[in-house]
PDB file of N, CA and C in Angstrom:
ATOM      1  N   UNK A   1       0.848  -1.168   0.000  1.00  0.00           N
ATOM      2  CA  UNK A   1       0.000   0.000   0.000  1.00  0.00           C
ATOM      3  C   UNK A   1       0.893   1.230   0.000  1.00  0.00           C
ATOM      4  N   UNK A   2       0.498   2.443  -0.819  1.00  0.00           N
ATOM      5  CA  UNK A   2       1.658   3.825  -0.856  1.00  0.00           C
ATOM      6  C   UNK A   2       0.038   4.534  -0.702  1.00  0.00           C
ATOM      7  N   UNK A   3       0.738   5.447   0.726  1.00  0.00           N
ATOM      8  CA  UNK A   3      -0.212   6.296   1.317  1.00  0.00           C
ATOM      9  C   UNK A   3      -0.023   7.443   0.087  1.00  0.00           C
ATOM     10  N   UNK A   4      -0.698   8.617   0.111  1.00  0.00           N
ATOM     11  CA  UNK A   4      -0.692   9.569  -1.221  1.00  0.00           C
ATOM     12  C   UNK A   4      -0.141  10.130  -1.304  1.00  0.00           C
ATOM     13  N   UNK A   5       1.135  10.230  -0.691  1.00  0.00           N
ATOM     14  CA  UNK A   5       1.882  10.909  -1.070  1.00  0.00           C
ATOM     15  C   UNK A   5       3.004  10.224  -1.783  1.00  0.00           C
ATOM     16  N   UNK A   6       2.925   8.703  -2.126  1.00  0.00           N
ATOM     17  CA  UNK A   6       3.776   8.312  -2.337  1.00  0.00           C
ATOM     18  C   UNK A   6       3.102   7.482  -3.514  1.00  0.00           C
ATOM     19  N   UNK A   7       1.977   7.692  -3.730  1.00  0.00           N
ATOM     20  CA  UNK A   7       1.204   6.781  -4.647  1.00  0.00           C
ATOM     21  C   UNK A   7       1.467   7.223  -6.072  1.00  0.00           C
ATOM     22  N   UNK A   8       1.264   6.563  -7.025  1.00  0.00           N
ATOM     23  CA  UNK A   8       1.465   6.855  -8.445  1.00  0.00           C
ATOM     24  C   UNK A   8       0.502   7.593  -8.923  1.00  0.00           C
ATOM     25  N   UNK A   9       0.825   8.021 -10.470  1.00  0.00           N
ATOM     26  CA  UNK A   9      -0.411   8.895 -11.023  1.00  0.00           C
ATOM     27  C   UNK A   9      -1.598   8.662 -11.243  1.00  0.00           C
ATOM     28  N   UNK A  10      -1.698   7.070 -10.879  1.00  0.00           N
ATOM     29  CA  UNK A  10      -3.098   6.451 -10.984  1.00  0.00           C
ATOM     30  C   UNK A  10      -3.931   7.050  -9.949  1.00  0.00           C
ATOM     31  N   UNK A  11      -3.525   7.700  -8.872  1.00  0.00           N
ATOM     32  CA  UNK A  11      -4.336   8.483  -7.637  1.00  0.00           C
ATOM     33  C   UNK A  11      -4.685   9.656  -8.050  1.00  0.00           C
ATOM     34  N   UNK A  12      -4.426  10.163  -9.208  1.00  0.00           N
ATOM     35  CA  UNK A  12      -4.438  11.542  -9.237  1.00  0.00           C
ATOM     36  C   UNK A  12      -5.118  11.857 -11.051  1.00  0.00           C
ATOM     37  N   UNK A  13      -5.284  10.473 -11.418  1.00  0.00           N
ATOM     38  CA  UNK A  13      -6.093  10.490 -12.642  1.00  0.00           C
ATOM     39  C   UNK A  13      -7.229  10.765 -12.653  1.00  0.00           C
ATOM     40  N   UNK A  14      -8.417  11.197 -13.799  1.00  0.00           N
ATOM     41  CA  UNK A  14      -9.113  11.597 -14.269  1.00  0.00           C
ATOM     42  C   UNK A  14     -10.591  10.850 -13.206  1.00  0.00           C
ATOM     43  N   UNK A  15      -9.956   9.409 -13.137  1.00  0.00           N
ATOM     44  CA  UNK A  15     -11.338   8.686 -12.697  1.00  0.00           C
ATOM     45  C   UNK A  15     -11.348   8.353 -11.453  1.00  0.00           C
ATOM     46  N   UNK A  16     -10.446   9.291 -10.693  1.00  0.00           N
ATOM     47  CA  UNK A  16     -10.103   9.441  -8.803  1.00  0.00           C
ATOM     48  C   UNK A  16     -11.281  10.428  -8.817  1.00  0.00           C
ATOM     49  N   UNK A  17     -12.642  10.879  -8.113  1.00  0.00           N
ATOM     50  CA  UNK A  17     -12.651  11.696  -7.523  1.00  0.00           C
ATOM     51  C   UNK A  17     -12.737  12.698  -6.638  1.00  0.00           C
ATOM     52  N   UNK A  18     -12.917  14.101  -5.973  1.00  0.00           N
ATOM     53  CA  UNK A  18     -12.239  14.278  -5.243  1.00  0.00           C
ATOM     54  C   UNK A  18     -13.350  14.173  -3.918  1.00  0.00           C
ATOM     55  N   UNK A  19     -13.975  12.927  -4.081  1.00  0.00           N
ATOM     56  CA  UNK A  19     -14.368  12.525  -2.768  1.00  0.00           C
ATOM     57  C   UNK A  19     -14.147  11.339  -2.260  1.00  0.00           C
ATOM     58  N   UNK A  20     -12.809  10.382  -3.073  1.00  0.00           N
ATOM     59  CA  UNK A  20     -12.224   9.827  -2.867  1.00  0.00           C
ATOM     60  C   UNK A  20     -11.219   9.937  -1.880  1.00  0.00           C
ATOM     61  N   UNK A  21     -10.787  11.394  -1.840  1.00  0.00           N
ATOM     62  CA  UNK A  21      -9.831  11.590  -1.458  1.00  0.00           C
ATOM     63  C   UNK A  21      -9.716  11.494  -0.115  1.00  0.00           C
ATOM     64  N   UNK A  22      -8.765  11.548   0.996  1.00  0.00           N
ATOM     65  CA  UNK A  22      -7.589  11.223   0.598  1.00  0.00           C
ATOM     66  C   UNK A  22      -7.421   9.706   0.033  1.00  0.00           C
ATOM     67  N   UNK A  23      -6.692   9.231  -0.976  1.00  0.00           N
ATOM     68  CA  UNK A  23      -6.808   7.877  -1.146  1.00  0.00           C
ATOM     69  C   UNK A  23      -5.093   7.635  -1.092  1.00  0.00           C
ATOM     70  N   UNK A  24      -5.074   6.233  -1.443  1.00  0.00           N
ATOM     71  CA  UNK A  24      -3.939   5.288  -1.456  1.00  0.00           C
ATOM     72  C   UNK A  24      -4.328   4.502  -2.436  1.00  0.00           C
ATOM     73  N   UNK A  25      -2.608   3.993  -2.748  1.00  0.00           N
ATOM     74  CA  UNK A  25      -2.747   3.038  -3.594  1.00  0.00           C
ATOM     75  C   UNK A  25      -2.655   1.719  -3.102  1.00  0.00           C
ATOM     76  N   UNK A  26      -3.317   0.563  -3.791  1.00  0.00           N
ATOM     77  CA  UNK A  26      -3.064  -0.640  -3.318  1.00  0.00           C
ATOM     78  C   UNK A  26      -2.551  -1.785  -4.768  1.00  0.00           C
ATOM     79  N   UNK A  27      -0.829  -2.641  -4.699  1.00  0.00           N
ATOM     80  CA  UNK A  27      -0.917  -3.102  -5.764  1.00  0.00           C
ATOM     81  C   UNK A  27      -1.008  -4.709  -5.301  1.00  0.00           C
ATOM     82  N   UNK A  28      -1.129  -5.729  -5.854  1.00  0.00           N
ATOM     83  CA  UNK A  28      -0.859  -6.764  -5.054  1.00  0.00           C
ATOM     84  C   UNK A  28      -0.756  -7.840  -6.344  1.00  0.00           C
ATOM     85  N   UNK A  29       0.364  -8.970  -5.927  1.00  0.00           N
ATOM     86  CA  UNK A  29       0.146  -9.959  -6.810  1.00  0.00           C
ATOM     87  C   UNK A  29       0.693 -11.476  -5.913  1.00  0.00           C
ATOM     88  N   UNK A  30       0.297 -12.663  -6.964  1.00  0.00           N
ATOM     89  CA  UNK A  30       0.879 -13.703  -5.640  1.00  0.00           C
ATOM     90  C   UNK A  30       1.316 -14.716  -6.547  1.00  0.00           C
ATOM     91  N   UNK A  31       2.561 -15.412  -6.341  1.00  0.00           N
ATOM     92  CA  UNK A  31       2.804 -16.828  -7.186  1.00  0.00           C
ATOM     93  C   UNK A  31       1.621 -17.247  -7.589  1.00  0.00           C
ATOM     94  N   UNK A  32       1.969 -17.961  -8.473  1.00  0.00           N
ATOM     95  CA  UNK A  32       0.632 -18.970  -9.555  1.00  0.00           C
ATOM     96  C   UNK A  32       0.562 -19.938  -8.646  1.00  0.00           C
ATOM     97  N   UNK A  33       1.623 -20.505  -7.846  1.00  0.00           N
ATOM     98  CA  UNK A  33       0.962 -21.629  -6.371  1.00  0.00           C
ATOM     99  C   UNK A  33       0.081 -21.431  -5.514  1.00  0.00           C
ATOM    100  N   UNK A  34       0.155 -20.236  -5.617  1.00  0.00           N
ATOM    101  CA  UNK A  34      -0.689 -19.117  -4.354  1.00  0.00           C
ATOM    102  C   UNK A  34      -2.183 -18.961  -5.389  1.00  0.00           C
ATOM    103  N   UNK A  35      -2.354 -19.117  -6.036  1.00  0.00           N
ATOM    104  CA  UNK A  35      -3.853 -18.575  -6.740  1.00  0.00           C
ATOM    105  C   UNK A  35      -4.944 -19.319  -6.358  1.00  0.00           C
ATOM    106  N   UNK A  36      -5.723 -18.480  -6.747  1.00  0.00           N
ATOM    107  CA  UNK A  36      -6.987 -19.237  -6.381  1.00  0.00           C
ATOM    108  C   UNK A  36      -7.751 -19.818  -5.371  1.00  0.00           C
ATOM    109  N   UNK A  37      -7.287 -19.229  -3.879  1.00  0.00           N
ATOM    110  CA  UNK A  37      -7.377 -19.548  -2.765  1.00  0.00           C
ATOM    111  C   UNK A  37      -7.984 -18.935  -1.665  1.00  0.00           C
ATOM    112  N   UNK A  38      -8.456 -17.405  -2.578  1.00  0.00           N
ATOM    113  CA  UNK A  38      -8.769 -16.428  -1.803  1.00  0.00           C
ATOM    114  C   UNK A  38      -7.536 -15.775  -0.884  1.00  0.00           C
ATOM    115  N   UNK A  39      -6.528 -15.932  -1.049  1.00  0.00           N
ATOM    116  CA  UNK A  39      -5.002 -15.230  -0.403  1.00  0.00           C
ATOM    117  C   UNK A  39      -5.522 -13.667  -0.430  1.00  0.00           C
ATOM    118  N   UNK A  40      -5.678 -13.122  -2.474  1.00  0.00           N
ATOM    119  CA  UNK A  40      -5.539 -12.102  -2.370  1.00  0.00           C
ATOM    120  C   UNK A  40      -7.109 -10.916  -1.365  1.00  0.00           C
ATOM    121  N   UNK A  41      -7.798 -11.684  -1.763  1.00  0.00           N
ATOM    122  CA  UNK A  41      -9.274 -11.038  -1.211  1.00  0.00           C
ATOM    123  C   UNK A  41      -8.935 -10.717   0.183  1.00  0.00           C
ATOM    124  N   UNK A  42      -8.037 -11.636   1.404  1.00  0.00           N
ATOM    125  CA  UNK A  42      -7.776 -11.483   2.616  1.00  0.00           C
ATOM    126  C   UNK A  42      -6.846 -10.897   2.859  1.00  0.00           C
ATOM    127  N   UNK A  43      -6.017 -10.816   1.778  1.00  0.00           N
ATOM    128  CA  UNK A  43      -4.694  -9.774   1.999  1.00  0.00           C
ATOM    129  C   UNK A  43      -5.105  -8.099   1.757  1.00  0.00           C
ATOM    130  N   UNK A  44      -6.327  -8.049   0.729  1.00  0.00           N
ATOM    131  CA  UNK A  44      -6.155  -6.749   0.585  1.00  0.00           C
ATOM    132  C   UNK A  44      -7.877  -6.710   1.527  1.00  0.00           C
ATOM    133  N   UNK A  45      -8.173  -7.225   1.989  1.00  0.00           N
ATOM    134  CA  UNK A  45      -9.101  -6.960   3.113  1.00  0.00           C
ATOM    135  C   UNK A  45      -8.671  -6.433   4.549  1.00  0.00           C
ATOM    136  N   UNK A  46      -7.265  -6.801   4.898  1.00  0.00           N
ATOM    137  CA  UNK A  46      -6.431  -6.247   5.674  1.00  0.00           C
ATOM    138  C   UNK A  46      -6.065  -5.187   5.312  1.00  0.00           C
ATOM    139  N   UNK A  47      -5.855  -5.241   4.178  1.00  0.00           N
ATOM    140  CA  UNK A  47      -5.176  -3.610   4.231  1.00  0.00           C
ATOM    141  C   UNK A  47      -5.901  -2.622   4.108  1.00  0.00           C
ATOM    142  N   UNK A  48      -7.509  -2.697   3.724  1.00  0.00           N
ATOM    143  CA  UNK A  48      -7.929  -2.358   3.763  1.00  0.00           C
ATOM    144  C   UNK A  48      -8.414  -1.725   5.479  1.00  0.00           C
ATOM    145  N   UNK A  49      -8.073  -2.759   6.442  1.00  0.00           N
ATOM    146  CA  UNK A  49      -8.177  -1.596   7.564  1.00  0.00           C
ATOM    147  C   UNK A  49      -7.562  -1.009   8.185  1.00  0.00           C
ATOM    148  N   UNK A  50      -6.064  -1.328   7.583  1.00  0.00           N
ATOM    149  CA  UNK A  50      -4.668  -0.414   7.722  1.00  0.00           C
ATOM    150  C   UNK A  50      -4.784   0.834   7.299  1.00  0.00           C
ATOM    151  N   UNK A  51      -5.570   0.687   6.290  1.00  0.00           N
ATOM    152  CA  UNK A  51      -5.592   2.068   5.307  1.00  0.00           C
ATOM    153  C   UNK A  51      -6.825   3.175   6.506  1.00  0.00           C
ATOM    154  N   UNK A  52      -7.589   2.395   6.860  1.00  0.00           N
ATOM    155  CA  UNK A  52      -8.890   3.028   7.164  1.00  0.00           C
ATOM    156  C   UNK A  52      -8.114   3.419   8.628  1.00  0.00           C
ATOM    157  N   UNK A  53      -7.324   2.952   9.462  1.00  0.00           N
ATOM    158  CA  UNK A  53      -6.291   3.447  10.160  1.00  0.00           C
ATOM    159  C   UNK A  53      -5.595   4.197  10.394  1.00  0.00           C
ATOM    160  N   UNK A  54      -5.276   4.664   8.945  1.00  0.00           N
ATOM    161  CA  UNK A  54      -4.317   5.330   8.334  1.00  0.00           C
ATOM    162  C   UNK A  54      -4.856   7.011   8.041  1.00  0.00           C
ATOM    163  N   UNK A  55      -6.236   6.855   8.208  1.00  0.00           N
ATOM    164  CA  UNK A  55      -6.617   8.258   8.032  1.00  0.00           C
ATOM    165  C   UNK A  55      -7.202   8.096   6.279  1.00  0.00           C
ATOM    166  N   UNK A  56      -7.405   7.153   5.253  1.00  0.00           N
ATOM    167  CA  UNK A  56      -7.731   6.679   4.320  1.00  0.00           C
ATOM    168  C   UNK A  56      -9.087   7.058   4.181  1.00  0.00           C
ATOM    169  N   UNK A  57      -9.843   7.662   2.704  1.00  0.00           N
ATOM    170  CA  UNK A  57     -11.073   7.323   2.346  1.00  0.00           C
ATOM    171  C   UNK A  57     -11.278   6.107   1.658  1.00  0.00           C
ATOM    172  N   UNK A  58     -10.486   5.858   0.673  1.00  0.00           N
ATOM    173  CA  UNK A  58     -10.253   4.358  -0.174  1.00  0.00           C
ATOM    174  C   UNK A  58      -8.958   4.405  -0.914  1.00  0.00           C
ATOM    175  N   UNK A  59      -8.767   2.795  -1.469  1.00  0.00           N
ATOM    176  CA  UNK A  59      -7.912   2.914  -2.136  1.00  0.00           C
ATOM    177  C   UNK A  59      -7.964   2.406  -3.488  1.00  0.00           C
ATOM    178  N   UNK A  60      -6.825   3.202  -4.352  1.00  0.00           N
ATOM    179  CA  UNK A  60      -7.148   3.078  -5.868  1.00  0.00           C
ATOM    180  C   UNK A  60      -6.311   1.576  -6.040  1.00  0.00           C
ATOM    181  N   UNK A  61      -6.762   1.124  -7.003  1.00  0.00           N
ATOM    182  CA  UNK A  61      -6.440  -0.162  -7.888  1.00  0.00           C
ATOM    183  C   UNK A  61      -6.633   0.218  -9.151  1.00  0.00           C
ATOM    184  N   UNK A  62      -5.469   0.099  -9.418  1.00  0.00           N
ATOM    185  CA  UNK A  62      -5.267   0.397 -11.074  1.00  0.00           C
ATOM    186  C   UNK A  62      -4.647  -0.786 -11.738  1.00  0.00           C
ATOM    187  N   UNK A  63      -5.575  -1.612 -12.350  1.00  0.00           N
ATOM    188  CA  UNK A  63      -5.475  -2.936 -12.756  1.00  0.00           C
ATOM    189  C   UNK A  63      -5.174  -3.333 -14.375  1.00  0.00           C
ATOM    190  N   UNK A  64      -4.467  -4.005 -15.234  1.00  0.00           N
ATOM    191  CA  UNK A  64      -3.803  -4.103 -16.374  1.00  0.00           C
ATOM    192  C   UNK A  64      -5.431  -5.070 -16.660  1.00  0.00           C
ATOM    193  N   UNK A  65      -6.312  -4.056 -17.801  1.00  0.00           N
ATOM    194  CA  UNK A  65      -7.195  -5.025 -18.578  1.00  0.00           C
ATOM    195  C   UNK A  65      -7.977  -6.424 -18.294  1.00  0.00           C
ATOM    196  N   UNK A  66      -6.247  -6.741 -19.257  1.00  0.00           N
ATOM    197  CA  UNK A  66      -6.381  -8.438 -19.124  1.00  0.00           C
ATOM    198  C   UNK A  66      -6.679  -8.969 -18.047  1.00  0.00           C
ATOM    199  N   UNK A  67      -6.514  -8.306 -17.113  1.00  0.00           N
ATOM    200  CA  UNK A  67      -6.222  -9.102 -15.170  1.00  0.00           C
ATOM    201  C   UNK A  67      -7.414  -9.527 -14.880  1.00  0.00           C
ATOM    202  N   UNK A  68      -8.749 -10.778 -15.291  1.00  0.00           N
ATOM    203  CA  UNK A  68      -9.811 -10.768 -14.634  1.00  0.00           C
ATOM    204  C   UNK A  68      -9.790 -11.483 -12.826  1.00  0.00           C
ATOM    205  N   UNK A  69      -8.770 -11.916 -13.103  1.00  0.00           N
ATOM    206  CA  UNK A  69      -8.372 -12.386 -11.322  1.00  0.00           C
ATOM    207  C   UNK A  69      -8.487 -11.616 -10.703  1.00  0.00           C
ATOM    208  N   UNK A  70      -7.881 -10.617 -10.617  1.00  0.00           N
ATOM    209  CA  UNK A  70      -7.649  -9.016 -10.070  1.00  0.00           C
ATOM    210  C   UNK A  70      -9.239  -8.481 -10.085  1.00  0.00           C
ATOM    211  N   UNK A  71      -9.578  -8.766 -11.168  1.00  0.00           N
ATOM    212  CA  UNK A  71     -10.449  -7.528 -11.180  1.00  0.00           C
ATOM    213  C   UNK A  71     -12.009  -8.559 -10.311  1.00  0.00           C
ATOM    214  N   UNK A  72     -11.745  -9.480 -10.643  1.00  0.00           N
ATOM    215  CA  UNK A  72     -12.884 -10.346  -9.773  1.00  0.00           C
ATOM    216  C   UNK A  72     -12.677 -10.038  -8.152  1.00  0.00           C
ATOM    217  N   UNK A  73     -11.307 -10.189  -7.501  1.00  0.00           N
ATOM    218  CA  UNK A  73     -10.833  -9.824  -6.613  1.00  0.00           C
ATOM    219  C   UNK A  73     -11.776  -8.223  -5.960  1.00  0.00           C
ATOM    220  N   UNK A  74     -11.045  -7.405  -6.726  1.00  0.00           N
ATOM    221  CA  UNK A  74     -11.860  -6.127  -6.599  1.00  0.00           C
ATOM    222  C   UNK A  74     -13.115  -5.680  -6.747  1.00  0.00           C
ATOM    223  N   UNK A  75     -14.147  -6.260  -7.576  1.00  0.00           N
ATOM    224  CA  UNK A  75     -15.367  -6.579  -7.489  1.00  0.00           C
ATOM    225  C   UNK A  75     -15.780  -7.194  -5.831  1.00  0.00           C
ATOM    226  N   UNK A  76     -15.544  -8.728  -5.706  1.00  0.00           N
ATOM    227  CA  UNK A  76     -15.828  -8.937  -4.718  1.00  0.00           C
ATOM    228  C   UNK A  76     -15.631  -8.152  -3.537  1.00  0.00           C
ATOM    229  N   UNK A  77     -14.586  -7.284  -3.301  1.00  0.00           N
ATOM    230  CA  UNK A  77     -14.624  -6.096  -2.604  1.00  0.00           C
ATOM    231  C   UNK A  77     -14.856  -4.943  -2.500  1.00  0.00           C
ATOM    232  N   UNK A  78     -15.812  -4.872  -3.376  1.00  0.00           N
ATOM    233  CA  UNK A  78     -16.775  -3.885  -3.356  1.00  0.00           C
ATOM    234  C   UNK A  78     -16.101  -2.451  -3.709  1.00  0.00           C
ATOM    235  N   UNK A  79     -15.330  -2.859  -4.551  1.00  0.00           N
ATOM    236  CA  UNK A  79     -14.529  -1.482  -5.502  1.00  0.00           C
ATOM    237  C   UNK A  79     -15.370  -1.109  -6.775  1.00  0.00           C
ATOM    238  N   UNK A  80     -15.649  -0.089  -7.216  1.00  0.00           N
ATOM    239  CA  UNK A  80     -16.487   0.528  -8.258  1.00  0.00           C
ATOM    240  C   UNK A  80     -15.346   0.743  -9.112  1.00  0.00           C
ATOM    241  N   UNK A  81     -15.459   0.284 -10.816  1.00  0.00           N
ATOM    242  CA  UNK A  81     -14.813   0.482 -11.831  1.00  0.00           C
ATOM    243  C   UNK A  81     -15.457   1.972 -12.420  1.00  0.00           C
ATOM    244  N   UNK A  82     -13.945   2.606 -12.585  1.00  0.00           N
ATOM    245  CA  UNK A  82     -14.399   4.101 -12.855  1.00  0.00           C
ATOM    246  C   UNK A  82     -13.679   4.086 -14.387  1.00  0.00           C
ATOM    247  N   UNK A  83     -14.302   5.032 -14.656  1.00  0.00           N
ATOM    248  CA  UNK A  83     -13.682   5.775 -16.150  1.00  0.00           C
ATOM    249  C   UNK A  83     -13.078   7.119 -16.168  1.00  0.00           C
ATOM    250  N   UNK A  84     -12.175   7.434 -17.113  1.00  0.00           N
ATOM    251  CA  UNK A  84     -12.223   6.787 -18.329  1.00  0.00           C
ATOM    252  C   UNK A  84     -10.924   5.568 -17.794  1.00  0.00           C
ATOM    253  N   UNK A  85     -10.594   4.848 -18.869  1.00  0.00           N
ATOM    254  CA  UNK A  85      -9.420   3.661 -18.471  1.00  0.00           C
ATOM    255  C   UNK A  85      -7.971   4.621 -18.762  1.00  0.00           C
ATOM    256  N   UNK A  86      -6.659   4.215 -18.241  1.00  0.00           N
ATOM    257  CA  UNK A  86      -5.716   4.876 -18.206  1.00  0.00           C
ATOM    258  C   UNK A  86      -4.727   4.303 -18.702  1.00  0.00           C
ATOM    259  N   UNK A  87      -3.884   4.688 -19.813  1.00  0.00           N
ATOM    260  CA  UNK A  87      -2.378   3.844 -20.585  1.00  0.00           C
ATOM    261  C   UNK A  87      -1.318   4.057 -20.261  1.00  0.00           C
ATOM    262  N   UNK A  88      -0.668   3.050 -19.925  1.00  0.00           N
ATOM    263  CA  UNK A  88       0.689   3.098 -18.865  1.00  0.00           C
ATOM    264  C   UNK A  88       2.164   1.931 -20.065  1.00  0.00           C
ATOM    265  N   UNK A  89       3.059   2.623 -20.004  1.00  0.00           N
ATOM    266  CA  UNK A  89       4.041   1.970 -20.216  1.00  0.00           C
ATOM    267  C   UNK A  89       4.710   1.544 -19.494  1.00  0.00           C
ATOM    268  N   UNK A  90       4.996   0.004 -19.769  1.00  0.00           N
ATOM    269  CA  UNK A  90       6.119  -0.586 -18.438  1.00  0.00           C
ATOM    270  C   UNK A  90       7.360   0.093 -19.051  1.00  0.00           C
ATOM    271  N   UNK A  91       8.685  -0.195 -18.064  1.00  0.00           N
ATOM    272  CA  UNK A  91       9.992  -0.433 -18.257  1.00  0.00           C
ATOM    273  C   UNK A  91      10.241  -0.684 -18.823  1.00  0.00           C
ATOM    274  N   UNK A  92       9.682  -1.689 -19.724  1.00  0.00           N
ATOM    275  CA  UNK A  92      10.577  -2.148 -21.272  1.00  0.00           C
ATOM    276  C   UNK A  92       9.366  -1.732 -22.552  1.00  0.00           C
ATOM    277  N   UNK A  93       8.892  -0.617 -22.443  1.00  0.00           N
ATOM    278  CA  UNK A  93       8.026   0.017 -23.772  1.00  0.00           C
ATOM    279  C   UNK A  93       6.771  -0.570 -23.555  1.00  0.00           C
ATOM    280  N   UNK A  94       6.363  -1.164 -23.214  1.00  0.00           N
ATOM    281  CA  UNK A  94       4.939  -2.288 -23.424  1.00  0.00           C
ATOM    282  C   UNK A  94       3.864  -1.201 -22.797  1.00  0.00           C
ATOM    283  N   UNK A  95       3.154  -1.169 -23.849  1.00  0.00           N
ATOM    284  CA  UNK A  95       2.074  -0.100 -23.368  1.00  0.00           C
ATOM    285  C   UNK A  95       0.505  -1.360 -23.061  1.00  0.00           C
ATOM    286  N   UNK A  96      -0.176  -0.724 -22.102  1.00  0.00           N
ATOM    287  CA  UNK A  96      -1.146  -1.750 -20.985  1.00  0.00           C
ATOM    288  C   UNK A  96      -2.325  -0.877 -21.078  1.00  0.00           C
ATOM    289  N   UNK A  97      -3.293  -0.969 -21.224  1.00  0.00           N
ATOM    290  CA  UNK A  97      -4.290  -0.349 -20.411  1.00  0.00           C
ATOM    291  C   UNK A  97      -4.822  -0.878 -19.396  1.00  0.00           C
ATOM    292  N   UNK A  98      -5.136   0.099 -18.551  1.00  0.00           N
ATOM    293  CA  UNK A  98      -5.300   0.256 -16.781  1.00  0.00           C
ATOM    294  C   UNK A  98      -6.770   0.181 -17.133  1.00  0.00           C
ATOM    295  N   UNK A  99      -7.413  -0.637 -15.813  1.00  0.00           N
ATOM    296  CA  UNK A  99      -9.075   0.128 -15.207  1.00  0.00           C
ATOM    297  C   UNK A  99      -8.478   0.439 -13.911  1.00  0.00           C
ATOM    298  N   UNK A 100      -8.860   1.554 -13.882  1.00  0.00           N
ATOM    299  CA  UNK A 100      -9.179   1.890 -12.231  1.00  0.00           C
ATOM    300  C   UNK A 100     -10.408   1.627 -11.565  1.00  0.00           C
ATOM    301  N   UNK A 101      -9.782   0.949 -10.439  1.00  0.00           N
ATOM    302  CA  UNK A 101     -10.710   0.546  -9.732  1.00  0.00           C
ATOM    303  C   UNK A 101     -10.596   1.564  -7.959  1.00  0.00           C
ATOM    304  N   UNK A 102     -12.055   1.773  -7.529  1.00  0.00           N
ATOM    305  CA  UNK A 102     -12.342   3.013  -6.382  1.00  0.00           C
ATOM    306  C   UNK A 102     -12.245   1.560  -5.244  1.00  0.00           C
ATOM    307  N   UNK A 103     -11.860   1.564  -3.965  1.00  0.00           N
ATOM    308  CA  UNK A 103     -12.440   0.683  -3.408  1.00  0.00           C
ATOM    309  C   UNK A 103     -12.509   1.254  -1.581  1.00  0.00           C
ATOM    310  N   UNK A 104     -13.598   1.633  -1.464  1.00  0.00           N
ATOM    311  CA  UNK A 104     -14.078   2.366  -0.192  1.00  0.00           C
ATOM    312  C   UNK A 104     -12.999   1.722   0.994  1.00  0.00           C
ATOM    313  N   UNK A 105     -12.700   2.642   1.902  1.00  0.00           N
ATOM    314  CA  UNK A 105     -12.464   1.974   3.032  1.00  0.00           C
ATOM    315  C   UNK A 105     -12.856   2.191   4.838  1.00  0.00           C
TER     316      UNK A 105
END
């Protein structure tokens, strides 16, 4: 989790808004041994009350498309998919499109 001041531009994009605020980011991923187990739903259910701890309204998830794991993940936790979607280049050129996802805390 990167509280906001340390969070990426995905906190500060078009489909944050500003009654989101203050938000955080949350990124999370887990070995392919680890899938499917509900790991991630309980991991970011925790942090979710770290955040709310933290002085947090919610936190952003800014998720690569393709990701329906992720994004099932975030659904089940009751994160709202916002618009518009956001295009990010990795480190080695590869351009992705993002959904952002809102997820109350």
């Amino acid at each position: 989790m990167r509280l906001p001041e340390f969070a990426s531009e995905a906190v500060r994009c078009a489909a944050v808004q500003a009654s989101d605020q203050p938000a955080g980011e949350l990124s999370y991923w887990l070995l392919p041994d680890a899938r499917g187990r509900g790991l991630a739903f309980t991991a970011v259910g925790e942090m979710m009350k770290i955040a709310a701890d933290a002085g947090l309204k919610s936190l952003v998830l800014d998720i690569e498309e393709e990701n329906a794991a992720s994004i099932r993940v975030a659904e089940h936790l009751g994160a709202e998919r916002r618009t518009p979607t956001r295009r990010h280049a990795d480190r080695f050129g590869h351009d992705w499109t993002m959904v952002v996802y809102v997820l109350p805390v």
